[in-house]
PDB file of N, CA and C in Angstrom:
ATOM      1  N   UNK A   1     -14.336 -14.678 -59.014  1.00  0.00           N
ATOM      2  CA  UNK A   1     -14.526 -13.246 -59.095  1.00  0.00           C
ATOM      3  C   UNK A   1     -13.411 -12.664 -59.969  1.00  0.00           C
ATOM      4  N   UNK A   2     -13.757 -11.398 -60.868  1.00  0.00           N
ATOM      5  CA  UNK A   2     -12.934 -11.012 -61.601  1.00  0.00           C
ATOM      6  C   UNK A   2     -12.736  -9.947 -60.973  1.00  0.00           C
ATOM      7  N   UNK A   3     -11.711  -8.972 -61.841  1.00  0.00           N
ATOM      8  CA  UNK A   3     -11.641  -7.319 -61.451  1.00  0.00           C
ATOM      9  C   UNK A   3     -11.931  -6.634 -62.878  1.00  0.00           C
ATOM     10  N   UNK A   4     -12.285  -7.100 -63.428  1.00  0.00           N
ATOM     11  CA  UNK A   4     -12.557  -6.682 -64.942  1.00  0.00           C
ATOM     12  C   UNK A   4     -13.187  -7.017 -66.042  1.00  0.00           C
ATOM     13  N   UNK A   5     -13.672  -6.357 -67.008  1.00  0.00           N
ATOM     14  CA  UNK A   5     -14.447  -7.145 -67.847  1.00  0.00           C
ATOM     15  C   UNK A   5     -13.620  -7.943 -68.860  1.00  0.00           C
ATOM     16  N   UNK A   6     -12.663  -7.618 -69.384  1.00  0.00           N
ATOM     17  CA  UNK A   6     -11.695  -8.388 -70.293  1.00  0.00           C
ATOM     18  C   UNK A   6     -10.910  -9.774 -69.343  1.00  0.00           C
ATOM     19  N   UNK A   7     -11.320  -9.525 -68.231  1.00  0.00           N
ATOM     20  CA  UNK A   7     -10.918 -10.807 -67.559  1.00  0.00           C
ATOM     21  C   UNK A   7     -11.608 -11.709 -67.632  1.00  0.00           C
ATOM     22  N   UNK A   8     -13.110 -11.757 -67.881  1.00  0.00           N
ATOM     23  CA  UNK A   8     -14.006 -12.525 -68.541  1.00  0.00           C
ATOM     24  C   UNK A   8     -13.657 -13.406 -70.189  1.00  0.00           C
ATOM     25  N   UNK A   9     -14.320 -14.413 -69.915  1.00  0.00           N
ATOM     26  CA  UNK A   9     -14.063 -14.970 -71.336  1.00  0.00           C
ATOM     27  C   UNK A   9     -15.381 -14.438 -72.118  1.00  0.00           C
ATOM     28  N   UNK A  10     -14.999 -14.700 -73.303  1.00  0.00           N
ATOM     29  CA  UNK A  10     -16.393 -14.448 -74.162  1.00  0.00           C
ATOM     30  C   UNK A  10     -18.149 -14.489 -73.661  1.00  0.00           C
ATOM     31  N   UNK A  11     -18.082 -15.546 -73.360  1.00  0.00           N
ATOM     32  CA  UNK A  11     -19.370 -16.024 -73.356  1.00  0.00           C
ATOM     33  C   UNK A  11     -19.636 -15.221 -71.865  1.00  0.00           C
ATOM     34  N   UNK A  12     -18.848 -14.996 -71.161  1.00  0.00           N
ATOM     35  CA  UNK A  12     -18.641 -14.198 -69.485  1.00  0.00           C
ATOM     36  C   UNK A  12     -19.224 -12.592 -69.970  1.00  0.00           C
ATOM     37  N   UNK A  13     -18.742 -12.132 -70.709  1.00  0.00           N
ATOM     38  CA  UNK A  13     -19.189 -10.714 -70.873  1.00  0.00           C
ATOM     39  C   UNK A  13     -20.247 -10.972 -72.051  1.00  0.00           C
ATOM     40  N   UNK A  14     -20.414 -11.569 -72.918  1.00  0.00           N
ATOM     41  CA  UNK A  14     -22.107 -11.588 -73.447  1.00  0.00           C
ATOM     42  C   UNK A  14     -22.768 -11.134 -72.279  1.00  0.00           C
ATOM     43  N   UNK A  15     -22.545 -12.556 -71.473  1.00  0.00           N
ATOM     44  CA  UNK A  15     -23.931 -12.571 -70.092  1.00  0.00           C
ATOM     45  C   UNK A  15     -23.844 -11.547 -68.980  1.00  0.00           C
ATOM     46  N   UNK A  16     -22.623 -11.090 -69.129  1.00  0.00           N
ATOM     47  CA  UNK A  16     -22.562  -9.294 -67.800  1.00  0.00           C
ATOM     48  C   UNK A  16     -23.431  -8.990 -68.801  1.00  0.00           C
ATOM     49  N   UNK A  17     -22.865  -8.092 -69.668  1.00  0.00           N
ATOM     50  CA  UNK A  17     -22.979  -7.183 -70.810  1.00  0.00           C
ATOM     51  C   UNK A  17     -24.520  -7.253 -70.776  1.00  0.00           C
ATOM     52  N   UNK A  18     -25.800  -8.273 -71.294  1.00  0.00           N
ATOM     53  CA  UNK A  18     -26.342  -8.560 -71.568  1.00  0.00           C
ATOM     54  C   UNK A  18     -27.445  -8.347 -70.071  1.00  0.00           C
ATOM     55  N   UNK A  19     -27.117  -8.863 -69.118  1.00  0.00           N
ATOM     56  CA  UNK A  19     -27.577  -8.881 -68.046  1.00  0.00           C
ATOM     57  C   UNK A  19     -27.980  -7.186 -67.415  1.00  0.00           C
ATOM     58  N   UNK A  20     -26.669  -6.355 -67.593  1.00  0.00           N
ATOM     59  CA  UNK A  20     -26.741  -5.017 -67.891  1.00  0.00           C
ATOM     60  C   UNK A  20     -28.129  -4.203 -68.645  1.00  0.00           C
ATOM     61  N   UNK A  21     -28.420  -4.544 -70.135  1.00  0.00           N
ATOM     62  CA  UNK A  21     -29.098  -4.352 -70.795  1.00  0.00           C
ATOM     63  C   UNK A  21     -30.661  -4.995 -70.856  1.00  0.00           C
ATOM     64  N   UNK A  22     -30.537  -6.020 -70.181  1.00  0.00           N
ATOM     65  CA  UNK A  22     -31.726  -6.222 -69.572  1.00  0.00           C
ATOM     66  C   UNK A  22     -32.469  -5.937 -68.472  1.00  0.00           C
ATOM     67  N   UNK A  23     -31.539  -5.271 -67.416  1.00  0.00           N
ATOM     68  CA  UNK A  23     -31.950  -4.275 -66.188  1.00  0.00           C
ATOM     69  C   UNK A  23     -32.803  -3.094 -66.467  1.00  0.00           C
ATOM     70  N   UNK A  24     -31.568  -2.421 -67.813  1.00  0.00           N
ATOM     71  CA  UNK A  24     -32.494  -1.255 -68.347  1.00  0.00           C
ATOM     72  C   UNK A  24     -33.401  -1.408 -69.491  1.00  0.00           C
ATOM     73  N   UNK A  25     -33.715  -2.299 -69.653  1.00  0.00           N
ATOM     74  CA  UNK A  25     -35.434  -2.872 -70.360  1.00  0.00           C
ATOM     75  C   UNK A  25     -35.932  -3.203 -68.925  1.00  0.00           C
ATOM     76  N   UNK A  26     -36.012  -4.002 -67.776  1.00  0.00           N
ATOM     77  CA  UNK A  26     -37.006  -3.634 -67.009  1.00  0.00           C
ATOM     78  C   UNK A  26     -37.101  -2.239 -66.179  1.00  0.00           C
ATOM     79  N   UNK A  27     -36.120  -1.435 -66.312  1.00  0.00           N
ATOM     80  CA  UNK A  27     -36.116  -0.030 -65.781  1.00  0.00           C
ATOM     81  C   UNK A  27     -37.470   0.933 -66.635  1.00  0.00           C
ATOM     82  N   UNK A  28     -37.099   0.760 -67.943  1.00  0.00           N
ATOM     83  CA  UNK A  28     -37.680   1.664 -69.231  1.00  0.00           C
ATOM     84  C   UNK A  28     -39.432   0.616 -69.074  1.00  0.00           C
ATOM     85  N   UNK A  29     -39.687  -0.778 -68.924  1.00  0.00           N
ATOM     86  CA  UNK A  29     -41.159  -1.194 -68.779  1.00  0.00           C
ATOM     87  C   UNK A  29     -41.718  -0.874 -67.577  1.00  0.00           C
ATOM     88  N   UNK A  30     -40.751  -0.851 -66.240  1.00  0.00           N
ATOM     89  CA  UNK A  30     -42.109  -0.948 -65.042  1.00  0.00           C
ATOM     90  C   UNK A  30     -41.687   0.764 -64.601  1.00  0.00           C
ATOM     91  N   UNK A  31     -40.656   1.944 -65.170  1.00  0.00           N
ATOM     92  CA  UNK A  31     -41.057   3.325 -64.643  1.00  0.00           C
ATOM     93  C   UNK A  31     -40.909   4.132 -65.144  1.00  0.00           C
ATOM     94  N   UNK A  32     -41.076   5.343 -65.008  1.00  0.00           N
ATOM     95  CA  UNK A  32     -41.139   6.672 -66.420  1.00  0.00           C
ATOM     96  C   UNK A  32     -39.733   7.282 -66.879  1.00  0.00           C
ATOM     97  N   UNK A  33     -38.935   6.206 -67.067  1.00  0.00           N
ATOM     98  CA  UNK A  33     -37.545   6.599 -66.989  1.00  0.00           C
ATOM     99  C   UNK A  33     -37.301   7.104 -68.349  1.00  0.00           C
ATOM    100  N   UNK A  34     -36.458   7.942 -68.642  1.00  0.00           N
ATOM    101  CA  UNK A  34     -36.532   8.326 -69.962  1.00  0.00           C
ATOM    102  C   UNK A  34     -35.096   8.238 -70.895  1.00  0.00           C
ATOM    103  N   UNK A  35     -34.237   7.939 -69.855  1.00  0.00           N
ATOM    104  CA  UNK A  35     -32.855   7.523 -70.404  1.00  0.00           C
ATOM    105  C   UNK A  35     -32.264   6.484 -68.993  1.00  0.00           C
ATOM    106  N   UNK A  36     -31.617   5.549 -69.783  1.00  0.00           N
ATOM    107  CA  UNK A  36     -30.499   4.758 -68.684  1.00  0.00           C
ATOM    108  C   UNK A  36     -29.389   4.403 -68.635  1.00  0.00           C
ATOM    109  N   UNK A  37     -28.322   5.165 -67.920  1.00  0.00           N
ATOM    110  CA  UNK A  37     -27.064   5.074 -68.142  1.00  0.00           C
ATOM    111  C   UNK A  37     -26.257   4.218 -67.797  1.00  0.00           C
ATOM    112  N   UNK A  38     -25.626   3.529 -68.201  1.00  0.00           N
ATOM    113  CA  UNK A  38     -24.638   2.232 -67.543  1.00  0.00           C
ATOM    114  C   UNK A  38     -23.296   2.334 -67.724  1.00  0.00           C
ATOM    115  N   UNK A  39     -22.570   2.341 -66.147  1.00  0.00           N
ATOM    116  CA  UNK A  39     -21.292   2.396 -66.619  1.00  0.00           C
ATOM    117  C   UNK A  39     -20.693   1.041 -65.567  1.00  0.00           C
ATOM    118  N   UNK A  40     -19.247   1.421 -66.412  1.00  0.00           N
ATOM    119  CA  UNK A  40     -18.783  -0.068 -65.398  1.00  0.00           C
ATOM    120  C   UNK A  40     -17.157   0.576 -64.835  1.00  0.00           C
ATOM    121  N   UNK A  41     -17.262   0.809 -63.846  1.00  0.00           N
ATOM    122  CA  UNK A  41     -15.976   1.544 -63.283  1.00  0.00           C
ATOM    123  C   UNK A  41     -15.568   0.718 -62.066  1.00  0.00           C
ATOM    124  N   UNK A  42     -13.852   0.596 -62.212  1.00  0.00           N
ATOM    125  CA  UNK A  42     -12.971   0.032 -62.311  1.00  0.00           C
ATOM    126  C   UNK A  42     -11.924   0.982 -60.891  1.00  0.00           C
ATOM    127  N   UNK A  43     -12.031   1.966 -60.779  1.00  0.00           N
ATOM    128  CA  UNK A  43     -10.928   2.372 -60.151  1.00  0.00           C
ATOM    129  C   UNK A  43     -10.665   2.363 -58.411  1.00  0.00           C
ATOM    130  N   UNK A  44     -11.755   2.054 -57.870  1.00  0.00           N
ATOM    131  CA  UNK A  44     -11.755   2.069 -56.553  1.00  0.00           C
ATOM    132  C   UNK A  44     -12.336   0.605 -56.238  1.00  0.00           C
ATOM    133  N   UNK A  45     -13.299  -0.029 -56.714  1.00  0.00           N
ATOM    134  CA  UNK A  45     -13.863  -1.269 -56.201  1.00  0.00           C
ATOM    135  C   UNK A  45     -12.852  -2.519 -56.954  1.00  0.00           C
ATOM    136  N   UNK A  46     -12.306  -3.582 -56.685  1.00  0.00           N
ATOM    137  CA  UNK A  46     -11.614  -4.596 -57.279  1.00  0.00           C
ATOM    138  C   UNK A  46     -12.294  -5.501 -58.145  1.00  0.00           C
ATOM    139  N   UNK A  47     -13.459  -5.566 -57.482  1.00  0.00           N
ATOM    140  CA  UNK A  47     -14.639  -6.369 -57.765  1.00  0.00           C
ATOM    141  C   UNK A  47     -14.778  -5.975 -59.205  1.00  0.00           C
ATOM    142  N   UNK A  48     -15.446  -6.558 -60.534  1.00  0.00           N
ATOM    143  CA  UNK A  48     -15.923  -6.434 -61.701  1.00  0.00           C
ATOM    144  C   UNK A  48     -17.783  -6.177 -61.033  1.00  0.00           C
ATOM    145  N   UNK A  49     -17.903  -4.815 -61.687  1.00  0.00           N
ATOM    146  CA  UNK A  49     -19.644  -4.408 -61.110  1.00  0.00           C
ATOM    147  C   UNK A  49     -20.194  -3.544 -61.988  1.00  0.00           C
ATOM    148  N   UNK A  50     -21.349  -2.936 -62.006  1.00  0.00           N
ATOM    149  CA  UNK A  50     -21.704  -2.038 -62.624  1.00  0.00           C
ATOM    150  C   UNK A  50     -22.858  -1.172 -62.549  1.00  0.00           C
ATOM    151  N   UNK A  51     -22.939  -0.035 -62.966  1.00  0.00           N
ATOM    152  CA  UNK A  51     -24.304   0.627 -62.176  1.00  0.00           C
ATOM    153  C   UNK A  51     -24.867   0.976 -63.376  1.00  0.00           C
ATOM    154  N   UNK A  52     -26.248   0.855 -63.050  1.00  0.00           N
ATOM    155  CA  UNK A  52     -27.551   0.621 -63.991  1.00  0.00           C
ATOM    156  C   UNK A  52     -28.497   1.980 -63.221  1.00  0.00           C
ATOM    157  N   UNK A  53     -28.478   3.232 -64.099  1.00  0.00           N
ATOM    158  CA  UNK A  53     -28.781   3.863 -63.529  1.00  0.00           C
ATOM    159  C   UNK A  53     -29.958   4.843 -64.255  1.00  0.00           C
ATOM    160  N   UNK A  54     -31.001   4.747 -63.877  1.00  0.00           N
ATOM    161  CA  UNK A  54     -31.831   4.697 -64.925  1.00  0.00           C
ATOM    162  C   UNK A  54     -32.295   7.128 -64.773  1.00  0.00           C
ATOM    163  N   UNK A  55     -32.730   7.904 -65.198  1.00  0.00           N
ATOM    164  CA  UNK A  55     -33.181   9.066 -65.466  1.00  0.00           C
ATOM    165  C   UNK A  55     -34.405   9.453 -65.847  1.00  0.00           C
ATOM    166  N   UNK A  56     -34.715  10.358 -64.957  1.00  0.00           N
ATOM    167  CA  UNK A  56     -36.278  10.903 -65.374  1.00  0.00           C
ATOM    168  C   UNK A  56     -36.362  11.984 -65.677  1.00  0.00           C
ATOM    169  N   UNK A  57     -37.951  12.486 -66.560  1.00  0.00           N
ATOM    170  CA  UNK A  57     -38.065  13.559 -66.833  1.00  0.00           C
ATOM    171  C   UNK A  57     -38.189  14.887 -65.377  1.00  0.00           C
ATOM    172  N   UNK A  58     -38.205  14.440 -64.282  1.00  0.00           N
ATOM    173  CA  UNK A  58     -38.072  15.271 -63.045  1.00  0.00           C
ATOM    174  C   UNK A  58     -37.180  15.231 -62.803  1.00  0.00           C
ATOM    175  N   UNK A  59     -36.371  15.414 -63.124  1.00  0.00           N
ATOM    176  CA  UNK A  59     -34.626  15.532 -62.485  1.00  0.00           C
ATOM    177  C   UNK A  59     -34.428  17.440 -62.979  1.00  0.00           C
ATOM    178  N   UNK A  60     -33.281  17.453 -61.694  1.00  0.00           N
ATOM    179  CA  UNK A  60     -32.720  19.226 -62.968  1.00  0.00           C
ATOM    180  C   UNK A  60     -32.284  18.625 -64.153  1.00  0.00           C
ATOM    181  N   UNK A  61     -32.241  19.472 -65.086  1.00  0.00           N
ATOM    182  CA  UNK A  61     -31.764  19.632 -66.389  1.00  0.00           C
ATOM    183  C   UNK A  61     -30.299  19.605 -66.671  1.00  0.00           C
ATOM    184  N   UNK A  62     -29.834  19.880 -65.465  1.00  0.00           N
ATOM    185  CA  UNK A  62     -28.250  20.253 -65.467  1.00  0.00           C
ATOM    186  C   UNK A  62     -27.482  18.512 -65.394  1.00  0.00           C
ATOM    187  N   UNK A  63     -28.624  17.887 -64.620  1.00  0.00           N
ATOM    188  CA  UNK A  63     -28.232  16.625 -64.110  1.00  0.00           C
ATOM    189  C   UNK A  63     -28.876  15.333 -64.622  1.00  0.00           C
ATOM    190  N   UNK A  64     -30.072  15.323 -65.818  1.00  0.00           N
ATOM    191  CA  UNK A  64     -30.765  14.207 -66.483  1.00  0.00           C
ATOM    192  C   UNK A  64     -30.349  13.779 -67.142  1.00  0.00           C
ATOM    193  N   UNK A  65     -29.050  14.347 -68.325  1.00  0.00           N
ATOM    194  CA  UNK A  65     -28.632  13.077 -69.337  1.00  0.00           C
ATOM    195  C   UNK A  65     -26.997  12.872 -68.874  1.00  0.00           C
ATOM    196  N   UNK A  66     -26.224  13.460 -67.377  1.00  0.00           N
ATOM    197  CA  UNK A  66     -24.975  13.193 -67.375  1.00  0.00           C
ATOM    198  C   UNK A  66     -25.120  12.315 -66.385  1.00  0.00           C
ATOM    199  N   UNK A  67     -23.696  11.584 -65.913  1.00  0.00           N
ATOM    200  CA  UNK A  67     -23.576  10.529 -65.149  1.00  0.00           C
ATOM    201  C   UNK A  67     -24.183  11.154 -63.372  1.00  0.00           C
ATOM    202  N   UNK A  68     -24.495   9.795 -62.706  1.00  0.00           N
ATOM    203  CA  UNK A  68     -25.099  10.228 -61.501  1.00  0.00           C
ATOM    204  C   UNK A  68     -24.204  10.535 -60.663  1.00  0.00           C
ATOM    205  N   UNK A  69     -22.907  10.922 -60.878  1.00  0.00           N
ATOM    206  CA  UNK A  69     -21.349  11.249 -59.898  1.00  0.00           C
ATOM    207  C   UNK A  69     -21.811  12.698 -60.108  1.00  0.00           C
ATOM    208  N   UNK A  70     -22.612  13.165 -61.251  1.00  0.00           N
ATOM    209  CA  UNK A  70     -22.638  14.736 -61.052  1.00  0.00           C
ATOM    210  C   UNK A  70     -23.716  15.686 -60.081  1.00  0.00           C
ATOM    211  N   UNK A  71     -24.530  14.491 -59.601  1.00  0.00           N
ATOM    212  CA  UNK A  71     -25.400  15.188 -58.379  1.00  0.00           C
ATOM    213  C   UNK A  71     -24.567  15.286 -57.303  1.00  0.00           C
ATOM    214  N   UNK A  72     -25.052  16.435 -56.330  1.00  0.00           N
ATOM    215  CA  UNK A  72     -23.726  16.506 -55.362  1.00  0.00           C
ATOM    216  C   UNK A  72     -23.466  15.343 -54.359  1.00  0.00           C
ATOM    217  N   UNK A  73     -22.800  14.771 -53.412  1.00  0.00           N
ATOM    218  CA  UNK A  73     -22.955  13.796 -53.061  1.00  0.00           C
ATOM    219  C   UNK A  73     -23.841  13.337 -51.838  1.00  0.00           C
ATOM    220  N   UNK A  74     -24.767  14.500 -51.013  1.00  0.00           N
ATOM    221  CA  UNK A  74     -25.261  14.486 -50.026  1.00  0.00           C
ATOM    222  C   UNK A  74     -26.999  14.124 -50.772  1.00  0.00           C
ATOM    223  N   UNK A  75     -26.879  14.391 -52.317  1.00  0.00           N
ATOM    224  CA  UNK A  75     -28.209  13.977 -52.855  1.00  0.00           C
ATOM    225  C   UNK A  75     -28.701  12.668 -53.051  1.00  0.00           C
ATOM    226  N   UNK A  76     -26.937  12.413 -53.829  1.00  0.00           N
ATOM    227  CA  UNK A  76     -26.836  10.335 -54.199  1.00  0.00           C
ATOM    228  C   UNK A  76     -26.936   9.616 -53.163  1.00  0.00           C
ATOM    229  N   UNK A  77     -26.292  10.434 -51.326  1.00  0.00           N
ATOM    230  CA  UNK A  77     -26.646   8.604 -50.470  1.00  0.00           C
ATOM    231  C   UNK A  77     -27.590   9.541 -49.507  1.00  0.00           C
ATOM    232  N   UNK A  78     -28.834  10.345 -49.639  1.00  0.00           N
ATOM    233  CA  UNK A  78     -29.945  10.933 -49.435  1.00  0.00           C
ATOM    234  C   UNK A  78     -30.654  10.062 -48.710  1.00  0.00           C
ATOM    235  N   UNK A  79     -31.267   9.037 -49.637  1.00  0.00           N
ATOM    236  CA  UNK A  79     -32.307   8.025 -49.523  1.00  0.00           C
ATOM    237  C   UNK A  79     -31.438   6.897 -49.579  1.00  0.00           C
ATOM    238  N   UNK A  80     -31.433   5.747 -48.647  1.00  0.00           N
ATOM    239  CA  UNK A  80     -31.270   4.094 -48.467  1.00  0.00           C
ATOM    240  C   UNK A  80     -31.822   3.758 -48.836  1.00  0.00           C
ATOM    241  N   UNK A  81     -31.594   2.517 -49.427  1.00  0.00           N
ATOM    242  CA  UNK A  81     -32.661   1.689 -49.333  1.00  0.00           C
ATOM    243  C   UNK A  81     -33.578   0.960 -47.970  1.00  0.00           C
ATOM    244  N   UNK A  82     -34.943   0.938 -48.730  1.00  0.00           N
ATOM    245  CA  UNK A  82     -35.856   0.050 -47.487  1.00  0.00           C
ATOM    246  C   UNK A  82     -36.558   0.108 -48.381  1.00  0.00           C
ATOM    247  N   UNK A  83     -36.865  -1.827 -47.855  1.00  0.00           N
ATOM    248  CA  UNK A  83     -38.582  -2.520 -48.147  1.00  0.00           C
ATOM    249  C   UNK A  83     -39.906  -1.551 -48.419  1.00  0.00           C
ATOM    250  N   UNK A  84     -40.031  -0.512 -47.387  1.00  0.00           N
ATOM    251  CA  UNK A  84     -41.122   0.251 -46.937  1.00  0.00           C
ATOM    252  C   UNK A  84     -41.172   0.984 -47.951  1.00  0.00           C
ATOM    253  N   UNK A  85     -40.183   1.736 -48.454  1.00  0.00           N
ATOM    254  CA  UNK A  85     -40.303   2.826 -49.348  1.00  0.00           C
ATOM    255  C   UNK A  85     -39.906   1.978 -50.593  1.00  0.00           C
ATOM    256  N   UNK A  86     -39.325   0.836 -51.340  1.00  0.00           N
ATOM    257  CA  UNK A  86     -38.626   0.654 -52.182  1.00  0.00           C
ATOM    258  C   UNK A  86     -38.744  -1.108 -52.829  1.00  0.00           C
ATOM    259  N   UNK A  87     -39.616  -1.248 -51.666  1.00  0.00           N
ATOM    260  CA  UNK A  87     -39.796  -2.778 -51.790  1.00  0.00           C
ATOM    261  C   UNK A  87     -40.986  -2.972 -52.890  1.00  0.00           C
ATOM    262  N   UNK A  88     -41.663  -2.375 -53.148  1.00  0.00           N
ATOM    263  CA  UNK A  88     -42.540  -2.715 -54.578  1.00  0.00           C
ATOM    264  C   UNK A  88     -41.844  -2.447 -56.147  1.00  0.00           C
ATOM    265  N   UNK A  89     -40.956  -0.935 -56.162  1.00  0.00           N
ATOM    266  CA  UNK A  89     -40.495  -1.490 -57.166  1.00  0.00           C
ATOM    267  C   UNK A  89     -39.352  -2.753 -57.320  1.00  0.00           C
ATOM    268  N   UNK A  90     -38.969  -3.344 -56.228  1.00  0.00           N
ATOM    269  CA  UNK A  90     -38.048  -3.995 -56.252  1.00  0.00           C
ATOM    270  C   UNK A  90     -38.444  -5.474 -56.960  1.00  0.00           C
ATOM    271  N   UNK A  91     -39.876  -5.709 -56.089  1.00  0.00           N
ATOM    272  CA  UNK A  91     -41.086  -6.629 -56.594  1.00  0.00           C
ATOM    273  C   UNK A  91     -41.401  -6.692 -58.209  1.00  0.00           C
ATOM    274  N   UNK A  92     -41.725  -5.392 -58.517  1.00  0.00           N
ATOM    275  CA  UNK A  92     -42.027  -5.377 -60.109  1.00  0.00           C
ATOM    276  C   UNK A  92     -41.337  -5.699 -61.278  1.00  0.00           C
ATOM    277  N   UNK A  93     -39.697  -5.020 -60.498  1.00  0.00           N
ATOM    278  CA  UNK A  93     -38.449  -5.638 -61.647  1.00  0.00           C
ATOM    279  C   UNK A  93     -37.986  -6.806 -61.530  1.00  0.00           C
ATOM    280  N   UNK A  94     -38.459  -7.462 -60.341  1.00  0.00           N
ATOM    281  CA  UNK A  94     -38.382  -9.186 -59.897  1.00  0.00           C
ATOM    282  C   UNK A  94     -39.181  -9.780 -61.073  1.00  0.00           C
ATOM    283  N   UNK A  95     -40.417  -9.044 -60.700  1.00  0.00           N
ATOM    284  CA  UNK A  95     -41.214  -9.933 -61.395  1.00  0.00           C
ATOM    285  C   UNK A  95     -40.908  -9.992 -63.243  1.00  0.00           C
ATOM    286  N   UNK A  96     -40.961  -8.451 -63.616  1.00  0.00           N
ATOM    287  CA  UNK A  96     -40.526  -8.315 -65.153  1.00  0.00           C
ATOM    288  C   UNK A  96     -39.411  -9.423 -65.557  1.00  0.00           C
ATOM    289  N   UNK A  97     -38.422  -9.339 -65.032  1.00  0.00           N
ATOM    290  CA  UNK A  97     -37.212 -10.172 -64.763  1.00  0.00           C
ATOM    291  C   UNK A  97     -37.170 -11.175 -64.824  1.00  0.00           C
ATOM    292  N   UNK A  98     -38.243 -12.069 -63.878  1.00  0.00           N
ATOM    293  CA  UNK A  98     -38.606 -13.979 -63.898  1.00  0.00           C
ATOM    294  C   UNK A  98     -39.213 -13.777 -65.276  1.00  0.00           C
ATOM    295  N   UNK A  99     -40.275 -12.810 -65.240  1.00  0.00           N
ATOM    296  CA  UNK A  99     -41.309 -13.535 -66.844  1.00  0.00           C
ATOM    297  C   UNK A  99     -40.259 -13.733 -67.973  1.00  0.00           C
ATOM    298  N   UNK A 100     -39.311 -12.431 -68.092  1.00  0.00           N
ATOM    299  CA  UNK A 100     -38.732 -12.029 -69.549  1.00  0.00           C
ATOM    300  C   UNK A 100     -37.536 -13.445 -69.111  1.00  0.00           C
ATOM    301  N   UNK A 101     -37.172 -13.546 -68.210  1.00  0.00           N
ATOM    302  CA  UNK A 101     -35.744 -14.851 -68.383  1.00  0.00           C
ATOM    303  C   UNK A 101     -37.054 -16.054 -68.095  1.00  0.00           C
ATOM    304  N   UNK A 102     -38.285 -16.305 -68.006  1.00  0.00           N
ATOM    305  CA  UNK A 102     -39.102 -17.624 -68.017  1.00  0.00           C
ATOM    306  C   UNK A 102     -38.787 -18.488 -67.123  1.00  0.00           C
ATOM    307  N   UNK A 103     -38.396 -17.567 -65.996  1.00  0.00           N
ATOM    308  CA  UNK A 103     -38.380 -18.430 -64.617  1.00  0.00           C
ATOM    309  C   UNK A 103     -39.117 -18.826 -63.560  1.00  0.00           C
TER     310      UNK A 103
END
């Protein structure tokens, strides 16, 4: 485990980096997302991580092309996750995911 991306060797951040950018190609094929923002922040988690955070045309206006720290915070942990509500798209970007890596 790293705490950073420069703690990675080369070929280590191709495949983050890359892995990143292929989240938001299956974000942009299986939903009506219209921008996807990715950042990789460093200041509270130790861990090397990153959030893949994809935007729709239904969002406010105030809040569709800036980072998702700017919705207030009772909006961002609103909804959990669950199977019930969340488990098909989870299925679809599985699936996009095996075909496009040919697994």
């Amino acid at each position: 485990m790293v705490d950073h991306l420069t703690a990675l060797d080369e070929q280590g951040r191709t495949q983050f980096l890359g892995d990143m950018a292929l989240l938001g190609e299956a974000l942009h094929a299986c939903t009506e997302t219209i921008r996807v923002n990715y950042e990789i922040l460093t200041n509270s988690e130790t861990a090397l991580h990153a959030h893949v955070i994809p935007h729709y045309s239904g969002e406010p206006k105030e809040y569709r092309s800036g980072p998702v720290w700017n919705y207030p915070a009772e909006l961002r942990t609103s909804v959990a996750f669950s199977e019930s509500t969340h488990g098909e798209l989870r299925q679809t970007l599985g699936t996009y995911l095996s075909q496009r890596l040919d697994l």
